[in-house]
Protein backbone atom coordinates (compact mmCIF):
# COMPACT_ATOMS: atom_id res chain seq x y z
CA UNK A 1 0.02 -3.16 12.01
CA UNK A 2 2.05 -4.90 14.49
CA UNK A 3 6.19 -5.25 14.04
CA UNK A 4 5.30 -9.60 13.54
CA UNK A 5 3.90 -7.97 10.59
CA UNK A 6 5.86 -5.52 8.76
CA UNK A 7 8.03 -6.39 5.75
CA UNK A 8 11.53 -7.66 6.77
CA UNK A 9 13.54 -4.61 5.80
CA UNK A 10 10.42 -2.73 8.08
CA UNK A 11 10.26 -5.06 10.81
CA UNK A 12 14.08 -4.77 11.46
CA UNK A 13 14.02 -1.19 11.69
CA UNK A 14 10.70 -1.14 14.16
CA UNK A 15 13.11 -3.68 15.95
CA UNK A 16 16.26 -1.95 15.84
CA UNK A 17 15.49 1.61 16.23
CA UNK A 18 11.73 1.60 18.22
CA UNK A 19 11.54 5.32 18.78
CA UNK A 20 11.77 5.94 15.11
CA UNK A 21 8.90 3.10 14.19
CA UNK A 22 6.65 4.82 16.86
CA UNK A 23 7.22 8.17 15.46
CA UNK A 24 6.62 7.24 11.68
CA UNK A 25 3.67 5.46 12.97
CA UNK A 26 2.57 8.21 14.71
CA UNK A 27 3.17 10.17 11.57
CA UNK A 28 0.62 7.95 9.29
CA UNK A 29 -1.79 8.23 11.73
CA UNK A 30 -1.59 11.98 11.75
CA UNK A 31 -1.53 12.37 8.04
CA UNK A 32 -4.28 9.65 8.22
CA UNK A 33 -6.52 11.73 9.94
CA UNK A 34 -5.95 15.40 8.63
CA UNK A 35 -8.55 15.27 6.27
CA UNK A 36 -12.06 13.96 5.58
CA UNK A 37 -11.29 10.97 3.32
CA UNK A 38 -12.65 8.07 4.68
CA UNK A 39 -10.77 4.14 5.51
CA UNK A 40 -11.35 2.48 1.83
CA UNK A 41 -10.68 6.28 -0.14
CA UNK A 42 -7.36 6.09 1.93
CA UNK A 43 -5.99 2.92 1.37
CA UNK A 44 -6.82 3.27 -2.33
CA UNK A 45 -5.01 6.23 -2.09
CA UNK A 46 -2.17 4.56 -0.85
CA UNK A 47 -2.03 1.78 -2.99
CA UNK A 48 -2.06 4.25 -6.14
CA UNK A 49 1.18 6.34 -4.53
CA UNK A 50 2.94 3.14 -4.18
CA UNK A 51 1.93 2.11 -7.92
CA UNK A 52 3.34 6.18 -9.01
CA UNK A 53 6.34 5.12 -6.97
CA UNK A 54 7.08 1.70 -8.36
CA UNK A 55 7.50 0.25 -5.19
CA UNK A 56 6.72 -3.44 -5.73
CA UNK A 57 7.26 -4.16 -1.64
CA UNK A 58 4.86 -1.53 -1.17
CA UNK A 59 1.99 -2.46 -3.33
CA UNK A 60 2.33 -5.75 -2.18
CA UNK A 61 1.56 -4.60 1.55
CA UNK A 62 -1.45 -2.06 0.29
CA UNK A 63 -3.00 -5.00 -1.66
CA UNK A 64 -2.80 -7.65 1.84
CA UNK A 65 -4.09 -5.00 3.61
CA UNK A 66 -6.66 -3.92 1.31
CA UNK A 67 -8.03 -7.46 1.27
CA UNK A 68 -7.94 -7.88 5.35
CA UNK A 69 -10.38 -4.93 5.25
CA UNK A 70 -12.64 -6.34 2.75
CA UNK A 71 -11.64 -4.41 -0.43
CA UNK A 72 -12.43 -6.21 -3.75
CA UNK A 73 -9.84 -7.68 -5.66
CA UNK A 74 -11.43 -5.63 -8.69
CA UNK A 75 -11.44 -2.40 -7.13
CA UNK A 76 -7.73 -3.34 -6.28
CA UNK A 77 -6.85 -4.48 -9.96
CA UNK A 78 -8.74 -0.92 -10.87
CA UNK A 79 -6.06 1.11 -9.56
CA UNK A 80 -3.43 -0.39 -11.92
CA UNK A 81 -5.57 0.18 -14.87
CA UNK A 82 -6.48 4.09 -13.73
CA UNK A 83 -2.16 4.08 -13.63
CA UNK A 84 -2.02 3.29 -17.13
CA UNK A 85 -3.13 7.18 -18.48
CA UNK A 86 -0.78 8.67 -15.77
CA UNK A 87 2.08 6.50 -15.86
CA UNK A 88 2.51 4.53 -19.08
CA UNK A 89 1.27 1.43 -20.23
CA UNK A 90 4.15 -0.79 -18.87
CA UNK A 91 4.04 0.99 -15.13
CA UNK A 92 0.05 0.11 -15.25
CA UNK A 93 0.93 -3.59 -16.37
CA UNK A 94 3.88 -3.84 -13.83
CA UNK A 95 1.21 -2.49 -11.22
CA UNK A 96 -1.30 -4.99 -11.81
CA UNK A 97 1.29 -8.30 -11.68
CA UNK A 98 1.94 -6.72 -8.53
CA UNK A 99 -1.49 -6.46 -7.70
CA UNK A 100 -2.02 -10.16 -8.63
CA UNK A 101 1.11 -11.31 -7.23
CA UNK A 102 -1.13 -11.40 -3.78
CA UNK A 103 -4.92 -11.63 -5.58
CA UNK A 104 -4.27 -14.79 -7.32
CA UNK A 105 -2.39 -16.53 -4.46
């Protein structure tokens, strides 16, 4: 992902403090590649720790991406509803608005 990119609050730090960006980038694509789970099992992945961790911002940027790499908007909408058991019925329903916020635009 290039810095035009990134959130604001993520772009200004990649702008600000570049050493930092290129070492946390460096660090996803280390933890991205210590293990055998493949592009699409990753980014699901992702998009399910940023549901656990409530992070609107964060789903939001799983969800774009997920879409630019030709994930359905079903299998994206999934991952709110597998949050649901886990997390609680309103977490799963504030998951999926999220979700929607960019599948329905």
């Amino acid at each position: 992902m290039s810095k035009q990119e990134l959130p604001a609050g993520a772009g200004q730090v990649a702008e600000q403090y570049p050493e930092i960006w290129e070492a946390y980038a460096e660090l996803g694509r280390a933890c991205a590649e210590s293990g055998p789970l493949d592009a699409r099992t990753r980014r699901l992945v992702k998009l399910a720790l940023a549901v656990g961790a409530r992070s609107e911002g964060a789903v939001h940027s799983h969800v774009r991406r997920g879409l630019e790499e030709g994930e359905s908007a079903q299998a994206l909408k999934q991952v709110a509803m597998l949050a649901i058991p886990t997390l609680g019925l309103p977490s799963g329903v504030a998951a999926l608005t999220w979700i929607e916020d960019i599948t329905e635009s």
